[in-house]
Protein backbone atom coordinates (compact mmCIF):
# COMPACT_ATOMS: atom_id res chain seq x y z
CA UNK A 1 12.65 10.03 8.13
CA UNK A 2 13.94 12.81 6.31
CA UNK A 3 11.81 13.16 3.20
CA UNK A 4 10.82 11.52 -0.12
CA UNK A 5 14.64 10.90 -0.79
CA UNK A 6 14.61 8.82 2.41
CA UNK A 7 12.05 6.47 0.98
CA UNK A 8 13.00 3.32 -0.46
CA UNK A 9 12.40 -0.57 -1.04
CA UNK A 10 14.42 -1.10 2.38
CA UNK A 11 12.26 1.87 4.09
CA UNK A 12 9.20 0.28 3.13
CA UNK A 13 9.74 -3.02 3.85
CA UNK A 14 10.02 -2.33 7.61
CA UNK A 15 6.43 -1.20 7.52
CA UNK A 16 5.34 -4.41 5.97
CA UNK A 17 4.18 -5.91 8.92
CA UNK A 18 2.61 -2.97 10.27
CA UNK A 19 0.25 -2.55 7.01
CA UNK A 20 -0.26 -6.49 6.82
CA UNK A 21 -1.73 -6.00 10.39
CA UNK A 22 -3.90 -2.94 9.59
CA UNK A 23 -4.83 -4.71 6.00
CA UNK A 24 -6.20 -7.43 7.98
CA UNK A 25 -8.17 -6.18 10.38
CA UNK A 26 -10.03 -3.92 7.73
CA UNK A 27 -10.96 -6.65 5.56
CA UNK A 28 -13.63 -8.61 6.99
CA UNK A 29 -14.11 -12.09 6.78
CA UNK A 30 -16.93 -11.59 4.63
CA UNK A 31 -14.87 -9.66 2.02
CA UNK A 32 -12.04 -11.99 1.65
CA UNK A 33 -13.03 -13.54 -1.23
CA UNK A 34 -13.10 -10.36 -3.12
CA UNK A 35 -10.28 -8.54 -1.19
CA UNK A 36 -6.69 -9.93 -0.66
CA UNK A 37 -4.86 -8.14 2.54
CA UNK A 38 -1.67 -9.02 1.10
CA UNK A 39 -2.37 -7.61 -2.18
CA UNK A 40 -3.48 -4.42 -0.02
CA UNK A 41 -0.19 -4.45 1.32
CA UNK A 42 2.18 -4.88 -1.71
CA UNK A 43 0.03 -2.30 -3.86
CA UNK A 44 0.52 -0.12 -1.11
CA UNK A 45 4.10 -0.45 -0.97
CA UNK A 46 4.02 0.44 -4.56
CA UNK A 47 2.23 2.84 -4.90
CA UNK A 48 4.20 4.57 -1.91
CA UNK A 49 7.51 4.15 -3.87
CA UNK A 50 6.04 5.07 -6.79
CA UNK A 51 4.74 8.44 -5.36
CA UNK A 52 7.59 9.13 -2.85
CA UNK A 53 7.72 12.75 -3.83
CA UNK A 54 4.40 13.36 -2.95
CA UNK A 55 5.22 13.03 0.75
CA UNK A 56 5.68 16.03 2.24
CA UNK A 57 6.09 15.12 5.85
CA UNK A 58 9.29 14.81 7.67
CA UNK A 59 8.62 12.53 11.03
CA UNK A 60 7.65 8.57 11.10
CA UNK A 61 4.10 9.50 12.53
CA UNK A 62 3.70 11.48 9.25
CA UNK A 63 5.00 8.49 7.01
CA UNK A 64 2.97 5.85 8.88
CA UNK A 65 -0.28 8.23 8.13
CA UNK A 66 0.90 8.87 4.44
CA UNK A 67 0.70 5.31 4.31
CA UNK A 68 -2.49 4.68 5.84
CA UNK A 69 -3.90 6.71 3.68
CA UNK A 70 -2.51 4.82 0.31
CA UNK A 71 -3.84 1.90 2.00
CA UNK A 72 -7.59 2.88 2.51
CA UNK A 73 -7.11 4.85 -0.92
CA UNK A 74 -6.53 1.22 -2.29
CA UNK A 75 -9.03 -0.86 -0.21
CA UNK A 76 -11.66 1.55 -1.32
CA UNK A 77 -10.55 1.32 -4.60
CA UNK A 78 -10.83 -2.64 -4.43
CA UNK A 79 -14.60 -2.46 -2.74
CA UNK A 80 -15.84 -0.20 -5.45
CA UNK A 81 -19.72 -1.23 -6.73
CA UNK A 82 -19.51 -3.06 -9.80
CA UNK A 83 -15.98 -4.03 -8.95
CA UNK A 84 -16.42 -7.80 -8.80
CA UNK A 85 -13.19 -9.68 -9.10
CA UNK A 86 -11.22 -6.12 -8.94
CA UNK A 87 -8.95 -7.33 -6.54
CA UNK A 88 -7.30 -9.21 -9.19
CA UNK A 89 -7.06 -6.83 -11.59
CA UNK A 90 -6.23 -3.38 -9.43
CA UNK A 91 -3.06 -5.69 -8.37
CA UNK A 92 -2.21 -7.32 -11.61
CA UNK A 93 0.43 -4.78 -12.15
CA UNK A 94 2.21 -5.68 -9.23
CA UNK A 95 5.77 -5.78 -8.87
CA UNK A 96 8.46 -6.34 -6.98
CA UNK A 97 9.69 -3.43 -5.21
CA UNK A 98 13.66 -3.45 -6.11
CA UNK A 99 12.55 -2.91 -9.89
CA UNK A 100 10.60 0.36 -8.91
CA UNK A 101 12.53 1.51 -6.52
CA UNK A 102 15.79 2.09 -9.63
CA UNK A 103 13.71 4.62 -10.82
């Protein structure tokens, strides 16, 4: 990993797997039903393309906390009080990763 220029749809996608395991063993069983982990994981992936030039680190142990940090950013965001059913709409604006990623 070089830097934000280094960051693409193919980049990401190798951490896939590694956030799908960390997205699942934050969400609970008992917050399923309001929390996806897969949605976790692909608005993570998004949001990480989408703000590539906001990384400012330079090794792989940098990226993989950059990105565990977009992922509790967005599980918070999900668990918020009032936020019934915002699962749903915090990743209606999902994408697939190739569109962003032409930007």
């Amino acid at each position: 990993m070089q830097g934000p220029n280094d960051i693409d749809d193919e980049t990401l996608e190798r951490y896939r797997a590694y956030l799908s395991l960390l997205a699942g063993s934050k969400v609970d069983p008992w917050l399923r039903q309001r929390v996806d982990a897969s949605d976790l994981v692909q608005q993570t992936l998004l949001d990480a393309l989408e703000r590539r030039d906001q990384f400012r680190g330079s090794s792989e142990g940098e990226f993989l906390a950059w990105l565990r940090t977009i992922l509790s950013n967005n599980l918070i965001e999900a668990l918020r009080p009032g936020q019934t059913g915002r699962s749903t709409e915090l990743f209606s604006r999902r994408r697939d990763l190739s569109v962003v990623s032409t930007h």
